[in-house]
Protein backbone atom coordinates (compact mmCIF):
# COMPACT_ATOMS: atom_id res chain seq x y z
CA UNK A 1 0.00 0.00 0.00
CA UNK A 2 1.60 3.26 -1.15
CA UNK A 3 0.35 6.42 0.83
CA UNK A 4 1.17 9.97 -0.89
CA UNK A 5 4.43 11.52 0.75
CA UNK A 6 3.86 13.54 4.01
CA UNK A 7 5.27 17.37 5.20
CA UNK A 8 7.81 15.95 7.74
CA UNK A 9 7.79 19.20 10.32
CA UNK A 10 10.96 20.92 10.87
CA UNK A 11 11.54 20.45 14.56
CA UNK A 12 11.51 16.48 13.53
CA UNK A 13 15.05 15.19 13.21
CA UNK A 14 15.57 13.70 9.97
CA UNK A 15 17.37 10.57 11.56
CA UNK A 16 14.21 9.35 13.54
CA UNK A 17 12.31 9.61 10.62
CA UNK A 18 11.11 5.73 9.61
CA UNK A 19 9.11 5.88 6.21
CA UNK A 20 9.55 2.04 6.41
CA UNK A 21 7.54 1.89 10.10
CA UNK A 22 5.82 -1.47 9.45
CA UNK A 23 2.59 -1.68 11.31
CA UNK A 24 -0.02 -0.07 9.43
CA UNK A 25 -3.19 -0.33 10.11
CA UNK A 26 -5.30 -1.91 7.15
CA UNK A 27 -2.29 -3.50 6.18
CA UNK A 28 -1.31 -7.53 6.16
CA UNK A 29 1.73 -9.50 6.36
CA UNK A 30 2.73 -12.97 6.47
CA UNK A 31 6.11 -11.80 8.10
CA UNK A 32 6.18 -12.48 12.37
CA UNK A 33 4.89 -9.48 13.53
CA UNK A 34 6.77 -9.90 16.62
CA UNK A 35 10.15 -11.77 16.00
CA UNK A 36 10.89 -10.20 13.32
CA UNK A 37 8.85 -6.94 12.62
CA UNK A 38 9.17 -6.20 16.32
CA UNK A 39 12.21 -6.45 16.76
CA UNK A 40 13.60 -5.07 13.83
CA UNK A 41 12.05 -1.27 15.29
CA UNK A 42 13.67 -1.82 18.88
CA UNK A 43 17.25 -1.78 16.94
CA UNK A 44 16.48 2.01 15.93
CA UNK A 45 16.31 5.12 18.40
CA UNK A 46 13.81 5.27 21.38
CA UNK A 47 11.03 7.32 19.92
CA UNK A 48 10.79 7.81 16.20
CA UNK A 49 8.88 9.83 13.71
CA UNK A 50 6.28 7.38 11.41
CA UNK A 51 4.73 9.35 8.62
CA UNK A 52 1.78 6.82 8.30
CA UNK A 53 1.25 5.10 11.27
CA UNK A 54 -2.17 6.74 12.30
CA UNK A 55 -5.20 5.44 10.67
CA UNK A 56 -5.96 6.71 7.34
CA UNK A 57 -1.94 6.86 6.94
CA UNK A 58 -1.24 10.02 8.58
CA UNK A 59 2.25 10.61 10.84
CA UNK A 60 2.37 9.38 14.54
CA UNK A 61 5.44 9.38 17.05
CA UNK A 62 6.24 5.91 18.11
CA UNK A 63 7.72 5.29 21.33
CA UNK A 64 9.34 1.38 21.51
CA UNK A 65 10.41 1.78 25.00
CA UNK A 66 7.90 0.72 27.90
CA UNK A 67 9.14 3.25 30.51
CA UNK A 68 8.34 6.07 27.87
CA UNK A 69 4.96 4.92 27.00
CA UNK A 70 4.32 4.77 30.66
CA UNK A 71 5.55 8.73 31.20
CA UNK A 72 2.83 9.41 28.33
CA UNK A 73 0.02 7.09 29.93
CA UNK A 74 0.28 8.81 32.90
CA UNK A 75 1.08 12.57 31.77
CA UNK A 76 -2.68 14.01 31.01
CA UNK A 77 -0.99 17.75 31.10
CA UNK A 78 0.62 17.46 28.08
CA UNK A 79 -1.32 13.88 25.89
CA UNK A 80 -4.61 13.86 25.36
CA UNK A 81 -6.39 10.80 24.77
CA UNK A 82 -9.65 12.68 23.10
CA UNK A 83 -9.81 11.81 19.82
CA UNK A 84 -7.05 9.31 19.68
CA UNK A 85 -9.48 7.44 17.26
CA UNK A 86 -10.73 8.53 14.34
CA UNK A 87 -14.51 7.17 14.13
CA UNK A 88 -16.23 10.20 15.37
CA UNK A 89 -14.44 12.71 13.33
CA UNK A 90 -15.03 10.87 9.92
CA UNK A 91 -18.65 10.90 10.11
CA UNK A 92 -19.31 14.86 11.90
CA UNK A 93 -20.16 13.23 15.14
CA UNK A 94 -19.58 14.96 18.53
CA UNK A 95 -19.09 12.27 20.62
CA UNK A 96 -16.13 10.47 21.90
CA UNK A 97 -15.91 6.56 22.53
CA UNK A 98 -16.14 6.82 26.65
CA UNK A 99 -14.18 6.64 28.89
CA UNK A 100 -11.43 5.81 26.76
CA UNK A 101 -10.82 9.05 25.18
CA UNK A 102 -11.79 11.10 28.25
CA UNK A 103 -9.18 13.09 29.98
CA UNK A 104 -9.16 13.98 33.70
CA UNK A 105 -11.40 15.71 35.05
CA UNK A 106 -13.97 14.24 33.29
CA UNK A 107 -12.85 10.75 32.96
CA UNK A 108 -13.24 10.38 36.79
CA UNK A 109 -17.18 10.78 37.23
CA UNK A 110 -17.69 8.57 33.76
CA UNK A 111 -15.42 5.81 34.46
CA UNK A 112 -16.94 6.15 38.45
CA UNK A 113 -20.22 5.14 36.88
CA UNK A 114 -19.12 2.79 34.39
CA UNK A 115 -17.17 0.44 36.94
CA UNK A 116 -19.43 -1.28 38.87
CA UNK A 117 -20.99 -2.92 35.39
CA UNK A 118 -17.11 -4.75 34.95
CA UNK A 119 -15.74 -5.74 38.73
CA UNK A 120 -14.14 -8.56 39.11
CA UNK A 121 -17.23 -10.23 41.08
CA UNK A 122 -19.77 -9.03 38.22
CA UNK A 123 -17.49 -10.73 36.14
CA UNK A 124 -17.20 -13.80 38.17
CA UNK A 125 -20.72 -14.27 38.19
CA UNK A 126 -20.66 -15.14 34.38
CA UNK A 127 -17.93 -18.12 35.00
CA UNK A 128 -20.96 -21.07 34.06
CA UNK A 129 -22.02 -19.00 31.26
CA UNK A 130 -18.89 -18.36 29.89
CA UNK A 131 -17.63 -21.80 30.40
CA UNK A 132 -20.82 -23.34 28.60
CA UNK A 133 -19.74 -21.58 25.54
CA UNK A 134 -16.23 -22.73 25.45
CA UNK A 135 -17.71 -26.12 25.98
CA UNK A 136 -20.39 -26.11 23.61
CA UNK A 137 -18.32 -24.59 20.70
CA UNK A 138 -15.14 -27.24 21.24
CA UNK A 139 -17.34 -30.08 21.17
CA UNK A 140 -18.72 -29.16 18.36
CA UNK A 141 -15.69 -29.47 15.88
CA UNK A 142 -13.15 -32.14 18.67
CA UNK A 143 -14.46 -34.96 16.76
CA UNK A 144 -12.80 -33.65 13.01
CA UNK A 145 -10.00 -33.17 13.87
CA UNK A 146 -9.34 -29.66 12.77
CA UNK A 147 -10.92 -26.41 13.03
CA UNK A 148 -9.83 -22.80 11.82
CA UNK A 149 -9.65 -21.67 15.02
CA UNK A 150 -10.43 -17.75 14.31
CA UNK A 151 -13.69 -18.19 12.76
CA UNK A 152 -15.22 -21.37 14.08
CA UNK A 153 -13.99 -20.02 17.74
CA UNK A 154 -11.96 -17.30 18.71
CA UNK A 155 -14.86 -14.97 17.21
CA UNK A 156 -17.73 -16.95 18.05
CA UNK A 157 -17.49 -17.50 21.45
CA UNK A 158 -16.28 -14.48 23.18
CA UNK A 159 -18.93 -12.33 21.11
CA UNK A 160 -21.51 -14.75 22.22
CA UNK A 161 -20.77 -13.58 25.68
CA UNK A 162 -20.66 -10.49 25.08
CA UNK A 163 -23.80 -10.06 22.40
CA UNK A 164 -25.59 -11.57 25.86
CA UNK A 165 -23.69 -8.69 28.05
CA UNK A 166 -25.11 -6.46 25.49
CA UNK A 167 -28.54 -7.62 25.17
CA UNK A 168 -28.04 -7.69 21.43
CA UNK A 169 -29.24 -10.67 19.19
CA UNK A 170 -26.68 -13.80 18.20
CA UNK A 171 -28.56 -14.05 14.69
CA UNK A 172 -26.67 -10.61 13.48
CA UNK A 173 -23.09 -11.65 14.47
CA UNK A 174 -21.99 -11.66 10.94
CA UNK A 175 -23.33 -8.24 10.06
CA UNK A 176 -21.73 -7.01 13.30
CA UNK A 177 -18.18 -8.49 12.74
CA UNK A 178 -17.98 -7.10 8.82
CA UNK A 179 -18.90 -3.82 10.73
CA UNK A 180 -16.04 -4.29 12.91
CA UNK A 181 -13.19 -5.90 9.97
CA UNK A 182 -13.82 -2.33 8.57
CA UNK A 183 -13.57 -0.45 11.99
CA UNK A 184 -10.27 -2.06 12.74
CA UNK A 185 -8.59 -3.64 10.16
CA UNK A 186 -9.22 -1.36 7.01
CA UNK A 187 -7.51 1.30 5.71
CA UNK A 188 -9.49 3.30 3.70
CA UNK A 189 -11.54 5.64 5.43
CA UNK A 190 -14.48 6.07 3.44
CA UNK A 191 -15.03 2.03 4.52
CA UNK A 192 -14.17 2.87 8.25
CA UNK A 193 -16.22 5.47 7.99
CA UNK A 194 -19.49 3.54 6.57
CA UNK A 195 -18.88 1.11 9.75
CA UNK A 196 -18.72 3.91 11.60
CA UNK A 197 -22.43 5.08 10.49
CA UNK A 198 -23.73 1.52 10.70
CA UNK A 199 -22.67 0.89 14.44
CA UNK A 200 -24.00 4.51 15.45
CA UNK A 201 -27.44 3.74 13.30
CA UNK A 202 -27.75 0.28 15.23
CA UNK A 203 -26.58 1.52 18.55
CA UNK A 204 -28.74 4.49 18.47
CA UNK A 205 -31.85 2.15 17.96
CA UNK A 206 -30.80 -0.15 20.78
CA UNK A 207 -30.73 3.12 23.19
CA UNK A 208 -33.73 4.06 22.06
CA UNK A 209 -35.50 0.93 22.73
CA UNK A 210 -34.17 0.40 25.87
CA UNK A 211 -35.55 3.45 27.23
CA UNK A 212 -38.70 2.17 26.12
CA UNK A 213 -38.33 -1.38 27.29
CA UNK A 214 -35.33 -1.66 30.04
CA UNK A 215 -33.61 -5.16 30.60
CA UNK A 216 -30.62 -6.84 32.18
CA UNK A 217 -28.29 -5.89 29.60
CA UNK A 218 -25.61 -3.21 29.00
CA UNK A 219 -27.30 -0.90 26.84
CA UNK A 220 -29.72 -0.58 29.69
CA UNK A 221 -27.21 -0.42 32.21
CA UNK A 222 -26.14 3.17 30.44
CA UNK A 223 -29.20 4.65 29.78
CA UNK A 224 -30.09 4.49 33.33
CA UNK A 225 -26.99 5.33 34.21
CA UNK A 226 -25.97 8.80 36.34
CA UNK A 227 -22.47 11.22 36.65
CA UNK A 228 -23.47 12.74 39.17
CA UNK A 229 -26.87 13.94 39.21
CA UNK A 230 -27.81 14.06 35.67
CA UNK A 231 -27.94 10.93 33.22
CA UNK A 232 -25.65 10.90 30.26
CA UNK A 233 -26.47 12.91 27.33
CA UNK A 234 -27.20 11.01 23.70
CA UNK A 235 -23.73 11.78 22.51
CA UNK A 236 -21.80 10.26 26.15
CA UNK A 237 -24.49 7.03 25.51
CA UNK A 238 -23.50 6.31 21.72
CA UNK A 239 -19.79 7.10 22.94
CA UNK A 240 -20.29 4.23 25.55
CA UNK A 241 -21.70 1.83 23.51
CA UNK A 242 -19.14 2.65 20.84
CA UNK A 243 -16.28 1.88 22.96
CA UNK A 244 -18.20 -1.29 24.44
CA UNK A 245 -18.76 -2.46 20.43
CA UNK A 246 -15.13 -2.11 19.59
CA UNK A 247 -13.83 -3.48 22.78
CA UNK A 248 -16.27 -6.36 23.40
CA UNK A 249 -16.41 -7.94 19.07
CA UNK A 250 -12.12 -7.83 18.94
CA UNK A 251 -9.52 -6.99 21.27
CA UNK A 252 -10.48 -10.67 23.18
CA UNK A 253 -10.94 -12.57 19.76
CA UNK A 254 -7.42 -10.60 18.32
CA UNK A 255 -5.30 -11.74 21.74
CA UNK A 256 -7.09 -15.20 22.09
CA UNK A 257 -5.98 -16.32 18.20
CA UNK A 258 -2.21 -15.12 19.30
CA UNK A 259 -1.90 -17.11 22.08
CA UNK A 260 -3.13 -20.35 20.58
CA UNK A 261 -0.77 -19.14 17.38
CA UNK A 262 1.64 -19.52 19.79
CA UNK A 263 0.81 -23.40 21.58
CA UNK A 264 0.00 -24.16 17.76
CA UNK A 265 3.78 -23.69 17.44
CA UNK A 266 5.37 -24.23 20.67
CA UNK A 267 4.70 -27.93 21.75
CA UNK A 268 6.90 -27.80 24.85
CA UNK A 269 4.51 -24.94 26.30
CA UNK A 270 1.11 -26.52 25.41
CA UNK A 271 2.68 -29.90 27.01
CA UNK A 272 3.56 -27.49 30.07
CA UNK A 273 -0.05 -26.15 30.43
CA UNK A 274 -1.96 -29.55 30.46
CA UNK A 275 0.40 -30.71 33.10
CA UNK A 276 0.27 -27.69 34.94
CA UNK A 277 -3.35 -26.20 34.27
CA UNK A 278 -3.03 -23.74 37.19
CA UNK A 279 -0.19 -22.03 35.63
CA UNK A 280 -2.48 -20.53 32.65
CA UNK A 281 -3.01 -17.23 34.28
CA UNK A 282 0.43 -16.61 34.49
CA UNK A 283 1.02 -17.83 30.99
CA UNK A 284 -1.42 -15.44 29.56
CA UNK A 285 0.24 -12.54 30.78
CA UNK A 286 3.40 -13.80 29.37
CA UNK A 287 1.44 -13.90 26.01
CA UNK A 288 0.31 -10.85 26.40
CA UNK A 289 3.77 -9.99 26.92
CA UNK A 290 5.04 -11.44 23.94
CA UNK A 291 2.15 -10.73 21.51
CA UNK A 292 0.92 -7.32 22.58
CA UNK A 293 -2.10 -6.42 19.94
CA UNK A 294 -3.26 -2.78 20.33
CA UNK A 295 -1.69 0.62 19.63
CA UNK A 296 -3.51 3.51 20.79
CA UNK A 297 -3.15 6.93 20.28
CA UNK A 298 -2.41 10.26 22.40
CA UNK A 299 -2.32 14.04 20.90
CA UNK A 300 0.14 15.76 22.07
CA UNK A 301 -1.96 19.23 23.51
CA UNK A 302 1.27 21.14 25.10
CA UNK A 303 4.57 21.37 23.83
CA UNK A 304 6.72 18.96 25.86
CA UNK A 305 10.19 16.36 26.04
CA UNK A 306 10.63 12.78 26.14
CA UNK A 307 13.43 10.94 25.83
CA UNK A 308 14.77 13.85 24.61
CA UNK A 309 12.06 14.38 21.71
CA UNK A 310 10.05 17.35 20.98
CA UNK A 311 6.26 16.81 20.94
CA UNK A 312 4.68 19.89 19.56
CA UNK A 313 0.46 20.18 20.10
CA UNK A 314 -2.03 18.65 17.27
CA UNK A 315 0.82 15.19 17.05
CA UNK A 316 -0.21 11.70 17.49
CA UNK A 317 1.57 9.26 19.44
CA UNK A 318 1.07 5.77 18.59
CA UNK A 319 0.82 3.59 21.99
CA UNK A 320 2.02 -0.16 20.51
CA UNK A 321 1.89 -2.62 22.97
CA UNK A 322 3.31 -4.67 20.86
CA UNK A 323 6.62 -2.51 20.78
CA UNK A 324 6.37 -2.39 24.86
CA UNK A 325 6.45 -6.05 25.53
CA UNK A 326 9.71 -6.51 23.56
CA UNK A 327 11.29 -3.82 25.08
CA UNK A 328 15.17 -5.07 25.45
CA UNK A 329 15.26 -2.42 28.39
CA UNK A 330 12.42 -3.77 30.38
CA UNK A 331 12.64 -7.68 29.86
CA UNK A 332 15.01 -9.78 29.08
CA UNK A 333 15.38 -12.03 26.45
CA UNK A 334 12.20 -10.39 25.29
CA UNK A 335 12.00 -12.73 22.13
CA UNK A 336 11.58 -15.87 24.61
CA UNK A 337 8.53 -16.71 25.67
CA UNK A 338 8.57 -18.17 29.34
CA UNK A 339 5.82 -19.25 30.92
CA UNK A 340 6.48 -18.09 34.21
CA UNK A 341 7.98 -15.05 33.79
CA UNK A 342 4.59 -13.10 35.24
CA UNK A 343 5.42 -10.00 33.43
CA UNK A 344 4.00 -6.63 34.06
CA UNK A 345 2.77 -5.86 30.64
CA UNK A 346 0.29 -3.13 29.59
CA UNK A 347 -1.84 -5.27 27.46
CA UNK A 348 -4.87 -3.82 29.29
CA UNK A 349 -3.38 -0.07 29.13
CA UNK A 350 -1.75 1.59 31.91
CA UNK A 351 -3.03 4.31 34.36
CA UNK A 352 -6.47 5.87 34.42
CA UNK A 353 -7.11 3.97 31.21
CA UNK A 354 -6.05 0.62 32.59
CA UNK A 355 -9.29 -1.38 30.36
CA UNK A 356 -12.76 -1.55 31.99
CA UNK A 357 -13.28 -4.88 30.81
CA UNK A 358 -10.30 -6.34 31.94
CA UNK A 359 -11.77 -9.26 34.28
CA UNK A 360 -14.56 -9.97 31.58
CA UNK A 361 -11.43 -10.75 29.05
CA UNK A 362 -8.89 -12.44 31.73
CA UNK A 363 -11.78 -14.87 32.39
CA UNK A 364 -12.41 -15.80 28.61
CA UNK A 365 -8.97 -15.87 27.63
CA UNK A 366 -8.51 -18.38 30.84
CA UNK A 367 -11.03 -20.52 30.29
CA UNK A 368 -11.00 -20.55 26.37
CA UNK A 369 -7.21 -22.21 27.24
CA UNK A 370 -8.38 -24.74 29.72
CA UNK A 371 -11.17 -26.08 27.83
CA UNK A 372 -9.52 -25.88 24.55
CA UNK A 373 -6.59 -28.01 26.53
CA UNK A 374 -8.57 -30.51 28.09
CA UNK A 375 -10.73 -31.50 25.64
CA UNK A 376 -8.59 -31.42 22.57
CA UNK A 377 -5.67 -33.49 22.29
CA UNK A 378 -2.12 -32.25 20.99
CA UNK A 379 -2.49 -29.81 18.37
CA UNK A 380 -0.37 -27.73 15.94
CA UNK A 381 -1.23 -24.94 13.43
CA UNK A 382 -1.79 -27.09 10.02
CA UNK A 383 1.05 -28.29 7.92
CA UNK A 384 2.34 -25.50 5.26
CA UNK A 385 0.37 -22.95 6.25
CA UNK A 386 1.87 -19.54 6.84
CA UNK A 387 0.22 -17.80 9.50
CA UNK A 388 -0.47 -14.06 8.11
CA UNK A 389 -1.86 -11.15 9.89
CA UNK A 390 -3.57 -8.07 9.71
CA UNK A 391 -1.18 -4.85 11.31
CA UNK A 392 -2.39 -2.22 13.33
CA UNK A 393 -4.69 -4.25 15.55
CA UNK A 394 -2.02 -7.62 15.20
CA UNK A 395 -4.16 -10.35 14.58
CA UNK A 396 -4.21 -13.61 12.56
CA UNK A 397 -6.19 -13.77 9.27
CA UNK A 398 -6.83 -17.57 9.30
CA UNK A 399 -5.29 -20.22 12.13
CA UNK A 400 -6.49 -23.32 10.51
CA UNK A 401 -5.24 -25.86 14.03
CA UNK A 402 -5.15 -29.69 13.41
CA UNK A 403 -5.06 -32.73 15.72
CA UNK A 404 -5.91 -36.68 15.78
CA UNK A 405 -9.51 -36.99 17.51
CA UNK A 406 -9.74 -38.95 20.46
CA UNK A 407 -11.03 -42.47 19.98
């Protein structure tokens, strides 16, 4: 994909300038993203200048270095993280997806009110429900032998909980995931854009009827929800469910088919994790170590240093995870996966924009593993198949996973 030349701005030093940045969102690879693509950036400087790594190909500082990206997590004075998408923008709206692109003071009161919809015993009430799903979905392709593990599982079933989260119906899952392809993994805005419009149309429905008709659901949850003394406005509502739609249909799906990438690969760690099933927690943050998935943005909103680098206001910052869990500086041997390293990775974001739904996606990612491990016997990604994956939001295309069924 070529994208026309950009003004490179004169306080920009030409030798952190990386035309060649590789992850680009809408873009695809069958390179590793993380062994070799990964990699290959931490042998440059410690923040450089990538004319089109924001969406749409437009320039974006990188930072590679965790202990950088964690000075811009937590520096609200100077980074902004409203707007740091582009979804509202493209299509005239005036909302922002909430609370992740709120900035203090008013992320407080929002993500006050959103919080007691994600705690970690809300979420551990959904354990049998969750676990029925894994079940139901493995069972149904253990006795072939094979499935491709993206589409007949690492999509299905965490959506499935979170459709029911929603209140929204499993019979539009399809519709709902193109939506989302196009959100994420596209680059050509007038597509993204279209999504955009389609999610807001749906979304604004669903608010509309739950007004009306109130349940047990999500959607519900924010319309009767307060800051404050007031309820939120129409804009803070289709903000919330925005975030919730992006969050909840592909950052779960996106780290789930990396991990299992991963154990399709590595036989000596999927033999370790069905001896040792109690060690999968701390093997999933060591994946999320090793195959961090999201960038996020920041706008720079006061002229400020890091690392020595000038940030001047209106510049994007591209937040990779997958950068910070390679970091040479912050792990070692970051190219080796161990198992029981227990990392502290930012895979859920750092500071006041450590994820909401963290607990929701610890507990599907856990017990996606130990079902998928106890009821299917050894298995390994299929046999000349080249894993490729989309950039930007790292995730594989197709993981087609084979195995001999169980007598």
């Amino acid at each position: 994909m070529m994208f026309p030349p950009q003004p490179i701005p004169d306080h920009v030093p030409a030798d952190l300038v990386k035309p060649d940045f590789p992850f680009i969102f809408g873009m695809t690879t069958d390179r590793d993203p993380f062994d070799d693509m990964a990699m290959a950036v931490h042998d440059g400087p410690d923040i450089i200048y990538a004319p089109h790594a924001y969406p749409g190909g437009t320039a974006a500082w990188v930072p590679r270095r965790m202990a950088h990206m964690r000075a811009i997590y937590l520096d609200t004075q100077h980074f902004s993280s409203t707007d740091f998408s582009p979804f509202s923008k493209l299509v005239g709206g005036n909302w922002i997806n909430s609370p992740a692109e709120l900035d203090p003071p008013a992320h407080g009161p929002f993500r006050q009110m959103v919080n007691p919809a994600f705690t970690p015993k809300a979420m551990a009430a959904l354990e049998g429900k969750i676990r029925q799903y894994a079940v139901e979905y493995i069972d149904a392709f253990a006795g072939k032998g094979e499935c491709e593990f993206m589409a007949d599982f690492a999509f299905e079933f965490p959506i499935k909980v979170f459709m029911d989260l929603m209140g929204l119906p499993h019979d539009r899952v399809a519709e709902f995931m193109e939506w989302e392809m196009n959100l994420l993994h596209n680059h050509d805005l007038s597509k993204i854009a279209e999504a955009t419009r389609n999610v807001l149309d749906y979304l604004g429905g669903e608010i509309e009827d739950r007004r009306a008709n109130p349940r047990d659901d999500l959607i519900s949850f924010g319309v009767q929800g307060r800051i404050g003394d007031r309820p939120l406005t129409q804009d803070e509502l289709l903000g919330f469910m925005f975030n919730l739609f992006i969050g909840g249909l592909d950052t779960v799906s996106t780290n789930m088919g990396l991990h299992f990438r991963h154990l399709g690969s590595a036989m000596d760690d999927q033999a370790y994790l069905r001896a040792n099933p109690s060690e999968i927690p701390h093997a999933i943050d060591e994946l999320m170590r090793a195959y961090g998935a999201v960038t996020t943005f920041r706008t720079c909103i006061k002229a400020t240093e890091v690392g020595g680098v000038r940030f001047m206001p209106g510049e994007k910052v591209a937040m990779s995870t997958t950068l910070a869990g390679r970091d040479p500086a912050e792990f070692d041997a970051p190219a080796e996966v161990r198992l029981d390293r227990k990392p502290r990775h930012v895979g859920f974001g750092f500071g006041i924009h450590t994820c909401v739904g963290m607990h929701l996606a610890r507990r599907e990612l856990r017990i996606a593993m130990e079902e998928f491990l106890a009821r299917i016997p050894q298995f390994r990604i299929a046999p000349g198949h080249k894993v490729e994956c989309h950039l930007g939001m790292i995730q594989p295309v197709a993981l087609p996973l084979v195995w001999t069924p169980a007598a």
